[in-house]
N, C-alpha and C. Protein backbone atom coordinates (compact mmCIF):
# COMPACT_ATOMS: atom_id res chain seq x y z
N UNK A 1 -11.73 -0.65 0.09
CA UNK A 1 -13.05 -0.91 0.66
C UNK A 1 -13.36 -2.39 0.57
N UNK A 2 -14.14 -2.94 1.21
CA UNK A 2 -14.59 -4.13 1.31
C UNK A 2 -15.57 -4.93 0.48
N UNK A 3 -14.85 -5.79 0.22
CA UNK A 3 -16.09 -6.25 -1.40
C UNK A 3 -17.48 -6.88 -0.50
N UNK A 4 -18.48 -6.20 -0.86
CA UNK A 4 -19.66 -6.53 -0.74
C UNK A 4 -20.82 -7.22 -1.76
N UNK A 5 -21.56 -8.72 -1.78
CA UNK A 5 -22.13 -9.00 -2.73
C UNK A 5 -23.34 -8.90 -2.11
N UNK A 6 -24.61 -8.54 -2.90
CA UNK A 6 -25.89 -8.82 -2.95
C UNK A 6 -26.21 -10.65 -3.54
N UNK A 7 -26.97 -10.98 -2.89
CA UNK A 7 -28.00 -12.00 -2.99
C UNK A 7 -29.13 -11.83 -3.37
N UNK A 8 -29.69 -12.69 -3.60
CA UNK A 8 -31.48 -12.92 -3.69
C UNK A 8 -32.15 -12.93 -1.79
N UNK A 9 -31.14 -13.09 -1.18
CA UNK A 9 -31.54 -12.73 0.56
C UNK A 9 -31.29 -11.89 1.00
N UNK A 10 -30.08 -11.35 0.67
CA UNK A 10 -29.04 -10.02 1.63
C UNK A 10 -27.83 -10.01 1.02
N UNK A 11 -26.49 -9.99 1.99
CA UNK A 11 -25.30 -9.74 1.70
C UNK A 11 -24.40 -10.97 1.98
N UNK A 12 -23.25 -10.45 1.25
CA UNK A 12 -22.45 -11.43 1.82
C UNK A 12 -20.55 -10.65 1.57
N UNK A 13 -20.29 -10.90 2.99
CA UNK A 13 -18.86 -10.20 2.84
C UNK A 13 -17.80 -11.11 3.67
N UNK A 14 -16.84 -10.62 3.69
CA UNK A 14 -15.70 -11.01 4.35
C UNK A 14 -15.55 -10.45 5.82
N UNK A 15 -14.82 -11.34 6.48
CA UNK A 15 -14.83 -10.74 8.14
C UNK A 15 -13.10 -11.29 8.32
N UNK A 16 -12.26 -10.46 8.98
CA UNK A 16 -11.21 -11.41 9.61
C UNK A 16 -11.00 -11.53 11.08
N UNK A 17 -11.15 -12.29 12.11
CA UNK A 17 -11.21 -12.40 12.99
C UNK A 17 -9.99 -12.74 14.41
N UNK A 18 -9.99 -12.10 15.14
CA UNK A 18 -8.63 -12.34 16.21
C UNK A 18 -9.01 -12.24 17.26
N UNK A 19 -9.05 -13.75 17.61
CA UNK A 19 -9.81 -14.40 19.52
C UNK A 19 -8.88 -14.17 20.20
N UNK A 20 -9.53 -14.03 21.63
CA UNK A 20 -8.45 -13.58 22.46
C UNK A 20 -8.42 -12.69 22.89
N UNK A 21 -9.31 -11.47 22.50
CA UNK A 21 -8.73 -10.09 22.41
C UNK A 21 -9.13 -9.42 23.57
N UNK A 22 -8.14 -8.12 24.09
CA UNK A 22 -8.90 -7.81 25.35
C UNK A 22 -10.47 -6.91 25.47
N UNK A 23 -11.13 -6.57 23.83
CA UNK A 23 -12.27 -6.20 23.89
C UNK A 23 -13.01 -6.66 22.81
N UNK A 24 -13.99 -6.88 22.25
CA UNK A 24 -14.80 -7.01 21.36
C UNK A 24 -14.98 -5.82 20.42
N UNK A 25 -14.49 -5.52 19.55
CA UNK A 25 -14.51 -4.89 18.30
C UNK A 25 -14.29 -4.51 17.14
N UNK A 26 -14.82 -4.31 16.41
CA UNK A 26 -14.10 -3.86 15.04
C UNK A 26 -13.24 -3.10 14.59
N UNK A 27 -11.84 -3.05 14.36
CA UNK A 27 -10.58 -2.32 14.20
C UNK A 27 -10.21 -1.91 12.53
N UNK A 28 -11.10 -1.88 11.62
CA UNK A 28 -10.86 -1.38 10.28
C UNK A 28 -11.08 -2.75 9.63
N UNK A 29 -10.52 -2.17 7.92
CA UNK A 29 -10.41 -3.20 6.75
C UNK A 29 -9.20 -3.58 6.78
N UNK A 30 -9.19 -5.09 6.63
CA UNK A 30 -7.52 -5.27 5.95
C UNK A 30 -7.87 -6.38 5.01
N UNK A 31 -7.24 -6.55 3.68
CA UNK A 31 -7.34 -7.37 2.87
C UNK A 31 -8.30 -7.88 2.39
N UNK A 32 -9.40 -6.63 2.20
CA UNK A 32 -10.78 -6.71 1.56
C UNK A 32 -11.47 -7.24 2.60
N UNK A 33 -11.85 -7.34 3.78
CA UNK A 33 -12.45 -8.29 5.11
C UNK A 33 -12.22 -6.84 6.30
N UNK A 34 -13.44 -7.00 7.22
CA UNK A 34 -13.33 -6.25 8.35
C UNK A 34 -12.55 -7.58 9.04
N UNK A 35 -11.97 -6.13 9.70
CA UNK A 35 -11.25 -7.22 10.89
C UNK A 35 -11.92 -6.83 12.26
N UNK A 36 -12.29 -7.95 12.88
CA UNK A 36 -12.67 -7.91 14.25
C UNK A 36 -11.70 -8.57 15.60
N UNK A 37 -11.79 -7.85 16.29
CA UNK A 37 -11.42 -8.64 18.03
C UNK A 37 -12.55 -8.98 18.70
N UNK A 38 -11.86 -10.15 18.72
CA UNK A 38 -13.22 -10.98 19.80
C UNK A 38 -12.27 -11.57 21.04
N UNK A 39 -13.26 -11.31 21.93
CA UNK A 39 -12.67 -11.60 23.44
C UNK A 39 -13.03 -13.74 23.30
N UNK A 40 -13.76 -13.60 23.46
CA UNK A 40 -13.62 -15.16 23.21
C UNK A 40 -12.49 -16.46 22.58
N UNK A 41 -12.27 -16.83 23.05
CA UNK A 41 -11.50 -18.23 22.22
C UNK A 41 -12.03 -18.83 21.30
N UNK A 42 -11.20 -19.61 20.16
CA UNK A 42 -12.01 -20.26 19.42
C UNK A 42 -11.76 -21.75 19.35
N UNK A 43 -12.63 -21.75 20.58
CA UNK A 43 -12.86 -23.30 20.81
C UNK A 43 -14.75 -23.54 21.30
N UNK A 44 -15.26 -24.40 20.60
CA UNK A 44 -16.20 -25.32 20.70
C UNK A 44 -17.79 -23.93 20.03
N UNK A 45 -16.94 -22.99 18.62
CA UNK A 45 -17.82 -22.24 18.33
C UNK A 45 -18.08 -20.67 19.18
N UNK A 46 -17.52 -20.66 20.40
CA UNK A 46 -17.68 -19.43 20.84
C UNK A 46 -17.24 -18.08 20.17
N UNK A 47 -16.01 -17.98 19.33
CA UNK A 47 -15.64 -17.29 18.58
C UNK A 47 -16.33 -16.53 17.81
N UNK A 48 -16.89 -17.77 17.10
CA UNK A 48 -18.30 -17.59 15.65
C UNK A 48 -19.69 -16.47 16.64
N UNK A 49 -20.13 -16.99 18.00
CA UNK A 49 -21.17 -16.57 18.06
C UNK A 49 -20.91 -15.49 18.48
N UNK A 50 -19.80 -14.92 19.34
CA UNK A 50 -19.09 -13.81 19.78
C UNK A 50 -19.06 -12.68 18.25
N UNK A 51 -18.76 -13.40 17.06
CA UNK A 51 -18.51 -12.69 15.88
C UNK A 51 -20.01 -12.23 15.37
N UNK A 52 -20.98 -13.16 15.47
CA UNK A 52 -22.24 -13.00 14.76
C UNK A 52 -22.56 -11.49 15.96
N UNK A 53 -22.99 -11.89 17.09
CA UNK A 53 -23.25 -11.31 18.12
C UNK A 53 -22.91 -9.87 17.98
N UNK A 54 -21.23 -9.48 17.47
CA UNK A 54 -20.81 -8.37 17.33
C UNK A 54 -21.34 -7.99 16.12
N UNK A 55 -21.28 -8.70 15.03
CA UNK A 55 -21.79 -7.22 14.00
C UNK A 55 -23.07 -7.52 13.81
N UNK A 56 -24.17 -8.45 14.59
CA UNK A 56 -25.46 -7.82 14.77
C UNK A 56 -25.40 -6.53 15.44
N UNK A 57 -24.81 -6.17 16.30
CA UNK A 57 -24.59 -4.91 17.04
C UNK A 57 -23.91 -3.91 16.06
N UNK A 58 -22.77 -4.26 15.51
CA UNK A 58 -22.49 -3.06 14.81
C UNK A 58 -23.24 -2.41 13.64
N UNK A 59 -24.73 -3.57 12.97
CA UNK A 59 -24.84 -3.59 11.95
C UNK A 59 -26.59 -2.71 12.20
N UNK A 60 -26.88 -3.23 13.10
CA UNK A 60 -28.22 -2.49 13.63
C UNK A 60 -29.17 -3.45 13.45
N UNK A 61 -28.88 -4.89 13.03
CA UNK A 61 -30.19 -5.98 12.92
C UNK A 61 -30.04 -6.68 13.86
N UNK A 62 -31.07 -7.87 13.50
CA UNK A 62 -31.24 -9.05 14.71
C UNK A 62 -30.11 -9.86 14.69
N UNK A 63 -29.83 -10.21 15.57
CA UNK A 63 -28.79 -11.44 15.57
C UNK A 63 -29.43 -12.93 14.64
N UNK A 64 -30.22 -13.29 14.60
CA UNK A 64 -30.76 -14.13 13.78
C UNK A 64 -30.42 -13.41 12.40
N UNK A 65 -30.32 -13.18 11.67
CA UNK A 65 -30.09 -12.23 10.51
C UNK A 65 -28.90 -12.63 10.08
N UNK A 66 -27.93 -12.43 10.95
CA UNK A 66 -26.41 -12.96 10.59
C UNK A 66 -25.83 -14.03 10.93
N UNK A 67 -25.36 -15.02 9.91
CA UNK A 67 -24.52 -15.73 9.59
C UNK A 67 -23.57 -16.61 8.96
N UNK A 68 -22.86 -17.18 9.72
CA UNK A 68 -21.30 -17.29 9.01
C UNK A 68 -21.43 -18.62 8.17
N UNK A 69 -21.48 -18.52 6.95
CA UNK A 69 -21.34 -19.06 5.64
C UNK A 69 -20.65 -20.20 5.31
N UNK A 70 -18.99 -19.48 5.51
CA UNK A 70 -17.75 -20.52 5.00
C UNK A 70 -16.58 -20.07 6.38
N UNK A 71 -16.31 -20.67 6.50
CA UNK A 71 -14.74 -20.26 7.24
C UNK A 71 -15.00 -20.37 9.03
N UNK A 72 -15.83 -21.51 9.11
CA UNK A 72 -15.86 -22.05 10.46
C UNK A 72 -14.96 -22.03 11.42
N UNK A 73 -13.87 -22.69 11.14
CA UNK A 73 -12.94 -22.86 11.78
C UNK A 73 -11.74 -22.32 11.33
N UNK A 74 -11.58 -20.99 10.66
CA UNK A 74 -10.55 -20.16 10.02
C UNK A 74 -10.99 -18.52 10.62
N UNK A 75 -9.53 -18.05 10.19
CA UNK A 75 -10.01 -16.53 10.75
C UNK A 75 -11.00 -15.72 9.96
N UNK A 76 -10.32 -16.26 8.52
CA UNK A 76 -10.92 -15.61 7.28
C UNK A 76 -12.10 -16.36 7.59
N UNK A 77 -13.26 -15.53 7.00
CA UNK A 77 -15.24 -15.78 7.68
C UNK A 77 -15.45 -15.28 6.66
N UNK A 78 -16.90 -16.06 5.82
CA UNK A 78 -17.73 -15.36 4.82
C UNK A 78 -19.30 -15.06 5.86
N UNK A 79 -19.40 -14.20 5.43
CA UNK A 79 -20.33 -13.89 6.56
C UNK A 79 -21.69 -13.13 6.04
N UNK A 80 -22.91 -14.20 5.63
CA UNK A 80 -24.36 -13.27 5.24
C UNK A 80 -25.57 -13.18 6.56
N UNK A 81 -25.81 -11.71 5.77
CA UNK A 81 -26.76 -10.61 6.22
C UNK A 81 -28.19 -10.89 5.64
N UNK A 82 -28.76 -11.54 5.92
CA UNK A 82 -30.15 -11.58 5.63
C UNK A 82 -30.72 -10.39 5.51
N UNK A 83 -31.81 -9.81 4.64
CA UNK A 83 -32.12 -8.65 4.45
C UNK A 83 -31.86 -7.10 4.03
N UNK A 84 -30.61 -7.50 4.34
CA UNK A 84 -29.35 -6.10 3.97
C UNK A 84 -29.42 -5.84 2.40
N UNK A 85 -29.11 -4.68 2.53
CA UNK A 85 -29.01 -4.15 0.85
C UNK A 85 -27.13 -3.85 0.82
N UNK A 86 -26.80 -3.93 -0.04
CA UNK A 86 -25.12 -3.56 -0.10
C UNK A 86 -24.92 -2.59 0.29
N UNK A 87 -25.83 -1.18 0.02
CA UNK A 87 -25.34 0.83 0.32
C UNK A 87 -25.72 0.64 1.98
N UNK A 88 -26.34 -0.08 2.63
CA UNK A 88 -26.67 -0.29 4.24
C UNK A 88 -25.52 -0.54 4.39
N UNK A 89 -24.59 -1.89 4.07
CA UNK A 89 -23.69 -2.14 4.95
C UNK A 89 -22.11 -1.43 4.83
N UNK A 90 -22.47 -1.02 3.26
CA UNK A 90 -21.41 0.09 3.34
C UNK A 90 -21.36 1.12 3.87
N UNK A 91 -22.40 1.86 4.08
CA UNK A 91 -22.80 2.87 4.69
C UNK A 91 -22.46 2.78 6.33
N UNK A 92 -22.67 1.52 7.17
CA UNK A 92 -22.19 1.12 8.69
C UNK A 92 -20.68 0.83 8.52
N UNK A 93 -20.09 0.38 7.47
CA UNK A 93 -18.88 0.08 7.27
C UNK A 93 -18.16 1.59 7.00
N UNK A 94 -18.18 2.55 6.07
CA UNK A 94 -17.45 3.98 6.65
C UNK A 94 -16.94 4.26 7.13
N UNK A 95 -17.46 4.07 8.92
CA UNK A 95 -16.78 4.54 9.85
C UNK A 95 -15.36 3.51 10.27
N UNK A 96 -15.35 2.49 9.66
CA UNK A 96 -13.98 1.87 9.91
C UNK A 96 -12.98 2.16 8.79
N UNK A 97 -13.14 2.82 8.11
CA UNK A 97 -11.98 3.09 6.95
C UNK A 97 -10.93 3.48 7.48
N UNK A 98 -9.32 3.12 7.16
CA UNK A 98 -8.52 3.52 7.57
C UNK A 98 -7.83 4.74 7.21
């Protein structure tokens, strides 16, 4: 399962990311990090907002709510959730277990 921390704001977890892809979505855990496909390239930030964009959607909040922390320009992404409690995002996270 995916290590999830609480804050004094929300959450904060791992994401791994692969641009390029022919759809936008989330394909399970690997190496403690969801891994996502993003149709976008990662050039000039599109990647990142393509990534925020998606798990505001998968996550059920605002897109303002989420964002990416550490790992700008890497696949590996630390990625906080403003407002989130940890059993929320585990609870949306479930359905990707392998």
């Amino acid at each position: 399962m995916i290590s999830i921390h609480e804050t004094s704001t929300g959450v904060v977890f791992r994401i791994r990311v692969v641009p390029r892809a022919s759809r936008n979505e989330a394909v399970g855990i690997r190496d403690d990090a969801l891994k996502l496909r993003i149709t976008a390239p990662p050039v000039a930030g599109k990647a990142n907002e393509a990534c925020i964009e998606l798990l505001a959607e998968l996550l059920g909040v605002k897109r303002a709510r989420v964002t990416i922390v550490a790992g700008h320009a890497s696949r590996a992404k630390t990625v906080e959730v403003k407002g989130a409690r940890a059993a929320e995002i585990v609870s949306r996270f479930a359905a990707f277990q392998d």
